[in-house]
Protein backbone atom coordinates (compact mmCIF):
# COMPACT_ATOMS: atom_id res chain seq x y z
CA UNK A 1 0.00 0.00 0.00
CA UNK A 2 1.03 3.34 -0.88
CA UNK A 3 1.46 6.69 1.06
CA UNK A 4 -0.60 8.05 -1.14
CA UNK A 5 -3.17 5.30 -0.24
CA UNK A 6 -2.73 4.83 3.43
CA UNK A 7 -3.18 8.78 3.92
CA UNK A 8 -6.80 8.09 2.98
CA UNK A 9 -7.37 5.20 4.22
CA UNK A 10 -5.84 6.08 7.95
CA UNK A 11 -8.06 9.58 7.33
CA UNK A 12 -11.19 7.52 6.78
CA UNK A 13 -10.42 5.55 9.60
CA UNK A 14 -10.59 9.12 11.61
CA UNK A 15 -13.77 9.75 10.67
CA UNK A 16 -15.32 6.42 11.23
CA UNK A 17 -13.80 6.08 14.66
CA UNK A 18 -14.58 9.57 15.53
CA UNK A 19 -11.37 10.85 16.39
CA UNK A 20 -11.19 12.76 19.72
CA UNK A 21 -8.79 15.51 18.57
CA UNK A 22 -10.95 15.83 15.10
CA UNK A 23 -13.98 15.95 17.02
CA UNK A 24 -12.27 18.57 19.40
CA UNK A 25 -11.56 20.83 16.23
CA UNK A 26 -14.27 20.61 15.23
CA UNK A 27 -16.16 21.43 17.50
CA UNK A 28 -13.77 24.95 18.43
CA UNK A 29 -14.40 25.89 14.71
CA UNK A 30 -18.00 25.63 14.27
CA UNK A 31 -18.46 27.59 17.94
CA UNK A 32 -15.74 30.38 16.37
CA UNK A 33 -17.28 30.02 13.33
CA UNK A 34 -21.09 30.60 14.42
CA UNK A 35 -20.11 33.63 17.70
CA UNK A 36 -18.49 35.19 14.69
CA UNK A 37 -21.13 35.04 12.30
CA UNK A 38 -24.20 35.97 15.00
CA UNK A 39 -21.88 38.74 16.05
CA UNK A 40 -21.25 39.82 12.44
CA UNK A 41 -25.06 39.97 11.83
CA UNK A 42 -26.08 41.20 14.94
CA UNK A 43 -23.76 44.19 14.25
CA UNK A 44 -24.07 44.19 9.99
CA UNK A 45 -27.99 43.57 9.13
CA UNK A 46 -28.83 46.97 10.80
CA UNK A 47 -26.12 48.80 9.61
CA UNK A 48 -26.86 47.57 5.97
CA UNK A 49 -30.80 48.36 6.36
CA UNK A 50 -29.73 51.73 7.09
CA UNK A 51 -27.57 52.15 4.76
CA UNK A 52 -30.28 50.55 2.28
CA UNK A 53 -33.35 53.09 3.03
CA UNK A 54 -32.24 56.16 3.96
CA UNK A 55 -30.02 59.41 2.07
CA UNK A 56 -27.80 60.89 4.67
CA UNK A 57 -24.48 62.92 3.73
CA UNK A 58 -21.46 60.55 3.00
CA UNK A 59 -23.76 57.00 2.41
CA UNK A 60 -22.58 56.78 -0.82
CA UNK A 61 -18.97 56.89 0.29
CA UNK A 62 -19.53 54.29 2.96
CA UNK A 63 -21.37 51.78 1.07
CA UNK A 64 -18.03 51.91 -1.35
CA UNK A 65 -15.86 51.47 1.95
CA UNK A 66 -18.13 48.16 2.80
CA UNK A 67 -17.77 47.02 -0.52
CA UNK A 68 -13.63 47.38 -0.92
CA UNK A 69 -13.97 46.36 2.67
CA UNK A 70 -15.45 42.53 1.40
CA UNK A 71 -12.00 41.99 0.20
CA UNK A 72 -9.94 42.75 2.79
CA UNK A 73 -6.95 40.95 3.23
CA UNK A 74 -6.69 38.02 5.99
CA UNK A 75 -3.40 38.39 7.46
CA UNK A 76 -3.38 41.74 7.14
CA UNK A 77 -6.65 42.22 9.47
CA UNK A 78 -4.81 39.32 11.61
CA UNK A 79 -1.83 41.62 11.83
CA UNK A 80 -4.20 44.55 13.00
CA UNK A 81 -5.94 42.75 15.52
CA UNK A 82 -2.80 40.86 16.85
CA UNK A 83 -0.90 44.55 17.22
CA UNK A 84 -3.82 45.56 19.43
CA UNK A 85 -3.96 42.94 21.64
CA UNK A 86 -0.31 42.10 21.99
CA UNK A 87 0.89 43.25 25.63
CA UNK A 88 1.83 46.91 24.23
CA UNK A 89 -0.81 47.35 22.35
CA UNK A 90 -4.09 49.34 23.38
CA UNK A 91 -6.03 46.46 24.13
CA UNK A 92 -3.24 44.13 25.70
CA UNK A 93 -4.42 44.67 29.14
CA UNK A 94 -7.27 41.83 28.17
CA UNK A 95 -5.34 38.96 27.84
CA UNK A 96 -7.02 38.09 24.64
CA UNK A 97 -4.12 37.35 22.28
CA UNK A 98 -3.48 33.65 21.33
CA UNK A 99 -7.45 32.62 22.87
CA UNK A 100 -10.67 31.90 20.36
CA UNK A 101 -12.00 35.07 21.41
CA UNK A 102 -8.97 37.04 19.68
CA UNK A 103 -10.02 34.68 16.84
CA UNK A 104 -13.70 35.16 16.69
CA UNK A 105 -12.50 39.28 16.96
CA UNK A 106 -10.55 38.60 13.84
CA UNK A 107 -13.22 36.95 12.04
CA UNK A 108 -15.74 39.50 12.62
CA UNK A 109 -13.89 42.22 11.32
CA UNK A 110 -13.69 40.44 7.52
CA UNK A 111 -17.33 39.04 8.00
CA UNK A 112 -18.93 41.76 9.13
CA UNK A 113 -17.96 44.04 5.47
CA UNK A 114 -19.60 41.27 3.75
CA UNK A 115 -22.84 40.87 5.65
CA UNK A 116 -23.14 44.86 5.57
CA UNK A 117 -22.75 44.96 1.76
CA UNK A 118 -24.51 42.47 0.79
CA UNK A 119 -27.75 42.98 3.02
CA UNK A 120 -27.90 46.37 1.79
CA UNK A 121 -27.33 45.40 -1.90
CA UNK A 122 -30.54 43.15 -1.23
CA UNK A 123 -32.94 45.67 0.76
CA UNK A 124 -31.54 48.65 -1.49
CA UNK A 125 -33.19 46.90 -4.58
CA UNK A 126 -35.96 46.33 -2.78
CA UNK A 127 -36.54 49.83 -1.96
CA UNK A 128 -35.94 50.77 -5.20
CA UNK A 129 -38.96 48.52 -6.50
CA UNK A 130 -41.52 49.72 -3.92
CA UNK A 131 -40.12 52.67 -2.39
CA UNK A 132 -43.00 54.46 -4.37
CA UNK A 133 -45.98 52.50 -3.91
CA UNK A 134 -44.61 52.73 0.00
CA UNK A 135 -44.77 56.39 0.21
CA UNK A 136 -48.20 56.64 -1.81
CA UNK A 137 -49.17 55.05 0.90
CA UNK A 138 -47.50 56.71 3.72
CA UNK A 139 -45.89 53.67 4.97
CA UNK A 140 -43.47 54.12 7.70
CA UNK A 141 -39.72 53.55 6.80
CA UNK A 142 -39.78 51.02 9.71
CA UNK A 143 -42.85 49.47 8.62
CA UNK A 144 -41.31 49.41 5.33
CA UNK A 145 -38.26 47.79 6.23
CA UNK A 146 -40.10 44.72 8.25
CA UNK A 147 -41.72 44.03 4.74
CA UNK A 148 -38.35 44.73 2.59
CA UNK A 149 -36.67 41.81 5.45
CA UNK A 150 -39.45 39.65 5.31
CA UNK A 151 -39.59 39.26 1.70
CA UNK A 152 -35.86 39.08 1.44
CA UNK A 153 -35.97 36.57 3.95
CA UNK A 154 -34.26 33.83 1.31
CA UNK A 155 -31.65 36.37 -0.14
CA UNK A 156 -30.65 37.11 3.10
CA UNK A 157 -30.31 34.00 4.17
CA UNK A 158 -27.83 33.78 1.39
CA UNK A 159 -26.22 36.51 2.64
CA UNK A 160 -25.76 34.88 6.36
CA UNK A 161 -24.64 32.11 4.63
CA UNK A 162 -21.68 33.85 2.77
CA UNK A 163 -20.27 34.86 6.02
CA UNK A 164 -20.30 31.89 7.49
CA UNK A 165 -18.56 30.07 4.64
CA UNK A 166 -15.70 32.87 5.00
CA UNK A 167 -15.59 32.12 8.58
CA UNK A 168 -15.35 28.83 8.50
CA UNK A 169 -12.97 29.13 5.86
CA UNK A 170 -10.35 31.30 7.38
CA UNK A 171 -6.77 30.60 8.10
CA UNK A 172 -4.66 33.93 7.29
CA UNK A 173 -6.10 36.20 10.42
CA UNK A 174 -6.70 33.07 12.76
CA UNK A 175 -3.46 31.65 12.77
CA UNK A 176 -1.92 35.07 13.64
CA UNK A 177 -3.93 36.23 16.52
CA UNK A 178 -5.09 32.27 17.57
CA UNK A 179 -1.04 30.87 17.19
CA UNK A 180 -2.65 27.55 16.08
CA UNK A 181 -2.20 25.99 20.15
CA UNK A 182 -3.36 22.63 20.57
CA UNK A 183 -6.36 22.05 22.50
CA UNK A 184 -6.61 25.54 22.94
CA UNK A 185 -7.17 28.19 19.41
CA UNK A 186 -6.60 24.75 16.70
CA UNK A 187 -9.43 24.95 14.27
CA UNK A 188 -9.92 23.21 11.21
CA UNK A 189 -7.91 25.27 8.64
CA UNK A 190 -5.05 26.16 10.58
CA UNK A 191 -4.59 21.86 11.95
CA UNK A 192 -4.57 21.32 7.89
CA UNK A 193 -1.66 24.03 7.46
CA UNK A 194 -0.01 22.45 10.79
CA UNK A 195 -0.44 18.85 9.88
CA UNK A 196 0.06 19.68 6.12
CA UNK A 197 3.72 20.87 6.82
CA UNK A 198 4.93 18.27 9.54
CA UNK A 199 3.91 15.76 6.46
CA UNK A 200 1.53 14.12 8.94
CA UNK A 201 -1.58 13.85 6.26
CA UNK A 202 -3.81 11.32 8.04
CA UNK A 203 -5.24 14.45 10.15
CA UNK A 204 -5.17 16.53 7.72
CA UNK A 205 -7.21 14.81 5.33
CA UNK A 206 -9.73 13.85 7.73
CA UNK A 207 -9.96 17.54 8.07
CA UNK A 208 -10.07 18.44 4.40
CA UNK A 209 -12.87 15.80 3.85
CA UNK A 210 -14.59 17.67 7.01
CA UNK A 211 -14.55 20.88 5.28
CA UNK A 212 -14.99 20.52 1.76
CA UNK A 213 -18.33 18.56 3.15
CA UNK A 214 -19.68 22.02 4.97
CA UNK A 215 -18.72 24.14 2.21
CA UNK A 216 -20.55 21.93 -0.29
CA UNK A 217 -23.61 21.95 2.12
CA UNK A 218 -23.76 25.57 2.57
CA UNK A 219 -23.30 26.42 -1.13
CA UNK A 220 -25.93 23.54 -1.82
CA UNK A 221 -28.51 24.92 0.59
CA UNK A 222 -28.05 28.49 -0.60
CA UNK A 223 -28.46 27.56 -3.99
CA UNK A 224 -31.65 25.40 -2.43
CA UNK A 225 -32.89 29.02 -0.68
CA UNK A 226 -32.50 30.77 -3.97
CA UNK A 227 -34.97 28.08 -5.90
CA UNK A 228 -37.33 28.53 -3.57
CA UNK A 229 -37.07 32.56 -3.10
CA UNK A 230 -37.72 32.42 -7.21
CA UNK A 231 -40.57 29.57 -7.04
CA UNK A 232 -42.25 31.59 -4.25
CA UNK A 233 -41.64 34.60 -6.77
CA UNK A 234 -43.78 33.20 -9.40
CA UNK A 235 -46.67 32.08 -6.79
């Protein structure tokens, strides 16, 4: 038998056994992965309704800083964030460097861009369609924006599912602020960098096989949510 081979096999063996250090991260990544993304969208749906409905001085220019912002580079946020909460940085007195909160910090900061921008992208077109029947009416903006959310429900959806994909996703920012400790700030992406480059591929795979399986089930059911946002379109 093969390396190649016995990598699999010993990484399908993980699975089916139920590996206690694959089980412990994954379970750290999903709970960084899901405080991240409730955080993100506790903090990002408003901002991006706001930013949706109403005309204030300066929206324009924001709305083009969320958007650039949806690209922003991983280890440079992870850079950011580590300076800040390193011991002589503003925030060192915290202790937070190197735990999963420092991590879920980092992953807010390049989810949050991306549920902003794209929930306003959603509502904005929204408002666009019925902002005058709304008026004609004398519908309240807030009134307005319950019906704009619920029939966006699907898109937004989407949208929540975007940002969780680029959380759980992330290595760049998590590695840098986490430090990748075992037991401790080891997720998913940064064990298959660790166990990638110590040529120990059994863990690694099991891993890979791990994630590739959630992305495909979070692009599958967002592609399911879209169906059924058009098919409830057409009713």
């Amino acid at each position: 038998m093969t390396i190649y081979s016995e990598s699999f096999f010993a990484a399908f063996n993980l699975l089916a056994t139920a590996d206690k250090d694959l089980v412990e991260i994954l379970y750290l990544s999903i709970n960084v992965s899901l405080l991240s993304l409730a955080l993100s969208c506790f903090l990002g749906l408003p901002i991006g309704a706001i930013l949706a409905i109403r005309q204030f001085p300066m929206r324009n220019l924001l709305v083009g800083i969320f958007n650039a912002m949806m690209g922003l580079p991983p280890v440079v946020v992870g850079l950011l964030v580590y300076l800040h909460l390193s011991r002589s940085g503003p925030f060192g007195w915290l202790g937070l460097l190197y735990t999963p909160e420092a991590m879920i910090i980092a992953q807010m900061i390049l989810i949050t861009p991306i549920i902003i921008a794209l929930s306003c992208q959603v509502l904005e077109d929204l408002n666009e369609d019925y902002k005058d029947f709304f008026s004609s009416l004398v519908v309240p903006k807030r009134t307005a924006l319950v019906a704009y959310i619920v029939d966006a429900r699907y898109s937004l959806l989407t949208v929540v599912l975007a940002g969780f994909g680029r959380a759980i996703s992330e290595v760049g920012a998590v590695i840098i602020v986490g430090g990748n400790i075992d037991h401790l700030t080891r997720v998913m992406t940064t064990a298959i960098a660790l166990e990638t480059s110590k040529g120990e591929l059994e863990l690694a795979l099991a891993l890979g096989f791990i994630l590739l399986g959630i992305s495909l089930a979070v692009n599958f059911f967002a592609q399911w949510l879209k169906a059924t946002a058009k098919r409830r379109a057409y009713v």
